[in-house]
Protein backbone atom coordinates (compact mmCIF):
# COMPACT_ATOMS: atom_id res chain seq x y z
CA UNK A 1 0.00 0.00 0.00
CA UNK A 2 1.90 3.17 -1.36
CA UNK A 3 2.77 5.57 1.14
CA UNK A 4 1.72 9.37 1.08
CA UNK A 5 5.54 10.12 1.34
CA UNK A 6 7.96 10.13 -1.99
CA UNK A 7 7.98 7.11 -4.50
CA UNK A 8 11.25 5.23 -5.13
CA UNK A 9 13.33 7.44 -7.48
CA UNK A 10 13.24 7.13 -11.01
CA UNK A 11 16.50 4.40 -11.44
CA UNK A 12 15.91 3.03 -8.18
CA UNK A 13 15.47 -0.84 -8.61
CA UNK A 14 14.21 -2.72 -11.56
CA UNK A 15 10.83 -0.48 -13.06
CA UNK A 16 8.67 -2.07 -15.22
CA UNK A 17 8.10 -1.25 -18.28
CA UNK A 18 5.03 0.37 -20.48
CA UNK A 19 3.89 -3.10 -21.99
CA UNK A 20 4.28 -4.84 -18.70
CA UNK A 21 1.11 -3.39 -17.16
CA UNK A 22 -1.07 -5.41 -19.67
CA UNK A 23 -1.00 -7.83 -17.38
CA UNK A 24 -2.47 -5.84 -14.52
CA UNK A 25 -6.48 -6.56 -13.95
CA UNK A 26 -7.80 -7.84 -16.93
CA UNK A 27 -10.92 -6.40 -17.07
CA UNK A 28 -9.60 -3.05 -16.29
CA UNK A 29 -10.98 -1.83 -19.65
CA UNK A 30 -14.77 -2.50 -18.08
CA UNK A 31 -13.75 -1.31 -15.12
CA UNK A 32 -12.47 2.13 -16.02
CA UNK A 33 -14.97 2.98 -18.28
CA UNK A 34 -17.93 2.07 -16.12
CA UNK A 35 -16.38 3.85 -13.39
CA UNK A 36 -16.31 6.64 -15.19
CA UNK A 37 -19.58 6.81 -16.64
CA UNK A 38 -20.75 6.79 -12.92
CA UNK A 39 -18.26 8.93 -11.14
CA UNK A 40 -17.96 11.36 -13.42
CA UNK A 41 -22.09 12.20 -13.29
CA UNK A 42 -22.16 15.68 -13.05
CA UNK A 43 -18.71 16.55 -14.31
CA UNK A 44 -19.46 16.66 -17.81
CA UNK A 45 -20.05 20.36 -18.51
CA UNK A 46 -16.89 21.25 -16.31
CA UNK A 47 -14.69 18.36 -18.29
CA UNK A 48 -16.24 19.99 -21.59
CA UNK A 49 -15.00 23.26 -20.36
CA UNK A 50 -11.35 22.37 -19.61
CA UNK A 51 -11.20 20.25 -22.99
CA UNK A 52 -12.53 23.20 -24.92
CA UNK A 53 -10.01 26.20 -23.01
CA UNK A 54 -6.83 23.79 -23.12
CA UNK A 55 -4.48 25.18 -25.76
CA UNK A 56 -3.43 21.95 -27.36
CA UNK A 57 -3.68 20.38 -31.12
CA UNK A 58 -7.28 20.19 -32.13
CA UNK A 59 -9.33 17.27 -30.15
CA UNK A 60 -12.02 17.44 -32.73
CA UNK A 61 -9.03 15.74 -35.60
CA UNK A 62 -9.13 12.66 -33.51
CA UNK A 63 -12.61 10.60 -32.40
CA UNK A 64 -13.81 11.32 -29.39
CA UNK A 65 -13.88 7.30 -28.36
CA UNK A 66 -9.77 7.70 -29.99
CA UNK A 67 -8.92 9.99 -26.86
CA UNK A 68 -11.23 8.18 -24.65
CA UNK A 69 -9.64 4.84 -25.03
CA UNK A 70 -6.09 6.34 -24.56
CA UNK A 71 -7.24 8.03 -21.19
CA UNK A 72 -8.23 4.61 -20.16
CA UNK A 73 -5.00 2.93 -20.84
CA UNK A 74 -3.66 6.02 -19.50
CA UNK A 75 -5.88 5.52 -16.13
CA UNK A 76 -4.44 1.15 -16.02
CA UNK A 77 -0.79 2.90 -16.37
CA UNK A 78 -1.39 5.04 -13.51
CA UNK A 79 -2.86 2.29 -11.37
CA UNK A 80 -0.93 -0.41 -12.12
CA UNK A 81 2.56 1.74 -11.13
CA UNK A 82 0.40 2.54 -7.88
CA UNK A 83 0.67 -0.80 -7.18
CA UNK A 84 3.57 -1.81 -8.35
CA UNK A 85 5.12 1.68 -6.00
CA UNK A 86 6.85 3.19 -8.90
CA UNK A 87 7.01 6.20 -10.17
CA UNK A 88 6.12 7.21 -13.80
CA UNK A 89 7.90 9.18 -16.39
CA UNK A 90 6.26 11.33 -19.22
CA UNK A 91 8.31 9.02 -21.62
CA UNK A 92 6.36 5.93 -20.37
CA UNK A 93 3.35 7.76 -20.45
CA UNK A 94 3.89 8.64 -24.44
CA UNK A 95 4.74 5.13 -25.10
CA UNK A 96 1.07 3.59 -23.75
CA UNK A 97 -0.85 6.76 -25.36
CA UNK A 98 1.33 6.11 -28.44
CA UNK A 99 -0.74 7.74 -31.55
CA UNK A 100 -2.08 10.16 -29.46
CA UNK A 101 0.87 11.63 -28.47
CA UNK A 102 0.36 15.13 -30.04
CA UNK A 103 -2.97 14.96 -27.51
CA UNK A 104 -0.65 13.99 -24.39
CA UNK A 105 -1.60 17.16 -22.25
CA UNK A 106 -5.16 16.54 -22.64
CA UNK A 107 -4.94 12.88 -22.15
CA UNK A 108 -2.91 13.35 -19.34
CA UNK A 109 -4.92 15.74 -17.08
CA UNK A 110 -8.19 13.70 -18.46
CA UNK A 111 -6.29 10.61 -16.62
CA UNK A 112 -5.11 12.29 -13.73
CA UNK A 113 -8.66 14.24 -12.45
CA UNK A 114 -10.11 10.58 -12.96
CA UNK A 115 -7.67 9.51 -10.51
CA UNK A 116 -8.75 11.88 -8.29
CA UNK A 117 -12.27 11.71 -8.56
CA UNK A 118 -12.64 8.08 -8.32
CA UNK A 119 -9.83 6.51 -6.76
CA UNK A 120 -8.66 9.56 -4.39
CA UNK A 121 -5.06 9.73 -5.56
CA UNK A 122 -3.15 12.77 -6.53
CA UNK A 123 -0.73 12.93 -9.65
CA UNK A 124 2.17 14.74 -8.66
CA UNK A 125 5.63 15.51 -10.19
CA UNK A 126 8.21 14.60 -8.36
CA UNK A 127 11.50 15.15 -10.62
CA UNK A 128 11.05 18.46 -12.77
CA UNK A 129 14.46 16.87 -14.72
CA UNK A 130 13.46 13.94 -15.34
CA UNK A 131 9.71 14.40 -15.92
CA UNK A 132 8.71 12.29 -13.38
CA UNK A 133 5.31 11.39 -11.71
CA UNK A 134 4.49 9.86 -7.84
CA UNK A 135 0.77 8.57 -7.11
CA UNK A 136 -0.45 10.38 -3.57
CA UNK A 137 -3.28 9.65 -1.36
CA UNK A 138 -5.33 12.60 -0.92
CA UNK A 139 -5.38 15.36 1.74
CA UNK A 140 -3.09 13.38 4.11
CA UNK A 141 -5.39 10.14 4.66
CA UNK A 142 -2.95 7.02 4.98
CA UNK A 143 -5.34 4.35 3.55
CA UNK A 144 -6.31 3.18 0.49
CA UNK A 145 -8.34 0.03 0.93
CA UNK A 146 -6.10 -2.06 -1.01
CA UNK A 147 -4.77 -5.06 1.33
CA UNK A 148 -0.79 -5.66 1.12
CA UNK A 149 -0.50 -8.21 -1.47
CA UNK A 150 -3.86 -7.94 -3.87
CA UNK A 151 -4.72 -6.39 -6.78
CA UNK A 152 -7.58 -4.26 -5.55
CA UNK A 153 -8.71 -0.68 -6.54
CA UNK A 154 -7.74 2.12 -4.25
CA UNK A 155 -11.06 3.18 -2.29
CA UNK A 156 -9.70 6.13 -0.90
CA UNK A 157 -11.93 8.07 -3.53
CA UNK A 158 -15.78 7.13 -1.71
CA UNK A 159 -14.27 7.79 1.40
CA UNK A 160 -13.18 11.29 0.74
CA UNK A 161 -16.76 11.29 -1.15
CA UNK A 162 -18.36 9.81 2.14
CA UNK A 163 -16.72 12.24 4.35
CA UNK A 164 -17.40 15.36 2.89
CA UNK A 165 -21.52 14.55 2.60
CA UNK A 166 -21.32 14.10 6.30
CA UNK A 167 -19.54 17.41 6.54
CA UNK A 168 -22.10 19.16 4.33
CA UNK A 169 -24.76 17.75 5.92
CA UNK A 170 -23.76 19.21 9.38
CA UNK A 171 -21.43 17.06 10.84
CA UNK A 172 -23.38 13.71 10.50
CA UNK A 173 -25.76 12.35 7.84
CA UNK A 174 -28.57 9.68 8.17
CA UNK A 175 -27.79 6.28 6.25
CA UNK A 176 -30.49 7.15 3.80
CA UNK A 177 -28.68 9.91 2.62
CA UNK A 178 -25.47 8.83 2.19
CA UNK A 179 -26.76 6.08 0.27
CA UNK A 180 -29.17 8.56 -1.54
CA UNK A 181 -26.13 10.88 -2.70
CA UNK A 182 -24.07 7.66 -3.46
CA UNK A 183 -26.77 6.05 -5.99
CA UNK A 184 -26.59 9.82 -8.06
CA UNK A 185 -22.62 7.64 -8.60
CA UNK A 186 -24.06 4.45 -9.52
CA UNK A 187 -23.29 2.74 -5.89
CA UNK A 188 -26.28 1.45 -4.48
CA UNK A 189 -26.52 -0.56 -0.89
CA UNK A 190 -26.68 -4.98 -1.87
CA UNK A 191 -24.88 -4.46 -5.47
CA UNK A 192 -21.65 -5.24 -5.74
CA UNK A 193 -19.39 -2.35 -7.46
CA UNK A 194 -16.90 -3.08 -10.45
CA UNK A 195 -14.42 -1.17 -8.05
CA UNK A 196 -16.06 -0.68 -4.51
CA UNK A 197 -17.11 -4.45 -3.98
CA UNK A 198 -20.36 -4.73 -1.83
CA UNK A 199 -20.56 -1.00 -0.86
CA UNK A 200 -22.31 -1.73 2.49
CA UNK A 201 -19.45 -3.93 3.71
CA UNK A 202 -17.02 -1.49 2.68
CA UNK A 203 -18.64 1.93 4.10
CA UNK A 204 -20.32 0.12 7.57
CA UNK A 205 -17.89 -2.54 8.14
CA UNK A 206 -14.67 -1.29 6.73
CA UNK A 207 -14.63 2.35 7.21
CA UNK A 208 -15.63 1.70 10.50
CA UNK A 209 -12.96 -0.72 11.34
CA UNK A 210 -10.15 1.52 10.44
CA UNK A 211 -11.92 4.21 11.97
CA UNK A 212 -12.66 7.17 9.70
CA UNK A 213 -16.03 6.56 10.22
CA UNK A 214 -18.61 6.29 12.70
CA UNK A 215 -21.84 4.70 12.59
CA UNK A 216 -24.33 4.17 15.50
CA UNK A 217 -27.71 4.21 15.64
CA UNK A 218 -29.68 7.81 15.97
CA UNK A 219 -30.40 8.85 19.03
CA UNK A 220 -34.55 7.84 19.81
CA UNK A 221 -35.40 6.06 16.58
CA UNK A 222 -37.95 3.53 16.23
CA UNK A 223 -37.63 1.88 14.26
CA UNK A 224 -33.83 1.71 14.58
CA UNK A 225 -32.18 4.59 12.22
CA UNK A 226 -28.22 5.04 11.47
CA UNK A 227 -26.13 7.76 10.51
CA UNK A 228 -22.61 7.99 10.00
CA UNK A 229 -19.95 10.77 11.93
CA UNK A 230 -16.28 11.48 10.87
CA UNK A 231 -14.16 8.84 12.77
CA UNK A 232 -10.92 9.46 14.77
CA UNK A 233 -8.65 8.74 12.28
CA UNK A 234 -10.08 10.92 10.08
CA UNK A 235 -9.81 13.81 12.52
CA UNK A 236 -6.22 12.91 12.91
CA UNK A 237 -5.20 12.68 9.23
CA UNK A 238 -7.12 15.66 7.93
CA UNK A 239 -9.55 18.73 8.24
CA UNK A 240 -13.13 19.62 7.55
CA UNK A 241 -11.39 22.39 5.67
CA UNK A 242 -9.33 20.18 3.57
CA UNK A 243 -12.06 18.29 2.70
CA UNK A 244 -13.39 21.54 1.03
CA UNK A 245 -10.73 22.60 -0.69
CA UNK A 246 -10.53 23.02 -4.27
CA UNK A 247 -8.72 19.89 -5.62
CA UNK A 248 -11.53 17.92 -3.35
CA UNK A 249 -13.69 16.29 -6.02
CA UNK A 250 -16.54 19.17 -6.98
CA UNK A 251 -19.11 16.66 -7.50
CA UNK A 252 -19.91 17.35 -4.22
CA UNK A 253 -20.92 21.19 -4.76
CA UNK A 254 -22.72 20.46 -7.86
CA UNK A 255 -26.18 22.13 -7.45
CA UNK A 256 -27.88 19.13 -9.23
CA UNK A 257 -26.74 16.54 -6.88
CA UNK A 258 -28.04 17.68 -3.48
CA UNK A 259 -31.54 17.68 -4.97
């Protein structure tokens, strides 16, 4: 499980190379695109707006589903160094968008607010020189929900999600709406999740466990009633304030989904 500290450097050990990651989850194709199709809700004018002001080649002389697939790849390369803890260079990065290359800006910050927005991790550079990238877990949490040893996605993303709807909603929101902002994502309580698993395990059971969550019953209901509360470890790790900060995923602010 990556560290929020610095990656190896560049020629430290034996990196892997571009091709290499093909072997990295399969399905990752499915994955990514679902994922985004869900995540993404509500994103689409903004991501229209950055892809129309970025002052690059011409998007519109390649098809959109062109770019699309490269930011995928793009998104498997990013995940797959995650795992393996290595950092990524801008040369590496050229080689898996390959044909695209002239579109390698766009591509790139397509990939890397994806990262953020669903899996919680920050693309930073690390080497100016060298052009080289580190994966980050964002605003100073330490876990990722990826068990030492697996090939799991990083979680980190619906827990950042998770706590700032508790924020918003005064400090502590009722089950029903956390799952009622969460299905506006495509994650709905009882169906598994091509990267979340069985969402209830994960958010009640997990969450809990390593304690940036809390979730206890409301206070006289009857019929019993839940709700969930920032946990200790998430008051140790980070701030309300953080969580509100610009490079926090803005699907949270967006008017349409707090309907």
């Amino acid at each position: 499980n990556p560290a929020s500290g610095s990656p190896e450097a560049p020629d430290a050990g034996r990196p892997s190379t571009p091709e290499s990651h093909q072997s990295f989850c399969s399905s990752s194709i499915a994955l990514t695109t679902t994922s985004s199709s869900e995540m993404n809700e509500g994103f689409s004018s903004q991501e229209e707006e950055n892809s129309t002001s970025w002052a690059g080649p011409d998007s519109r002389s390649v098809p959109t589903n062109a770019l699309d697939e490269k930011v995928i790849s793009l998104v498997n390369f990013m995940l797959f160094k995650y795992h393996m803890k290595e950092p990524m260079t801008k040369a590496d990065m050229k080689i898996v968008i390959n044909e695209c290359e002239d579109h390698f800006t766009e591509i790139f910050l397509r990939a890397s607010e994806h990262m953020e927005m669903v899996f919680g991790l920050d693309v930073k550079r690390v080497d100016p020189t060298n052009h080289c990238y580190g994966l980050f877990i964002k605003l100073g949490l330490t876990y990722d929900g990826v068990l030492d040893g697996e090939e799991g996605m990083p979680k980190t993303g619906i827990l950042i999600f998770i706590l700032g709807v508790v924020f918003m909603k005064g400090n502590s929101a009722t089950e029903e709406e956390v799952w009622g902002v969460l299905s506006l994502t495509g994650i709905h309580a009882g169906r598994k999740h091509v990267i979340f698993g069985e969402p209830r395990k994960l958010i009640t059971k997990d969450f809990v466990k390593e304690k940036y969550l809390e979730y206890r019953q409301v206070a006289n209901s009857d019929p019993a009633r839940f709700e969930f509360l920032w946990g200790p470890r998430a008051h140790a790790e980070t701030t309300k304030m953080r969580v509100l900060e610009r490079d926090t995923p803005t699907f949270l602010y967006h008017p349409k989904n707090w309907r």
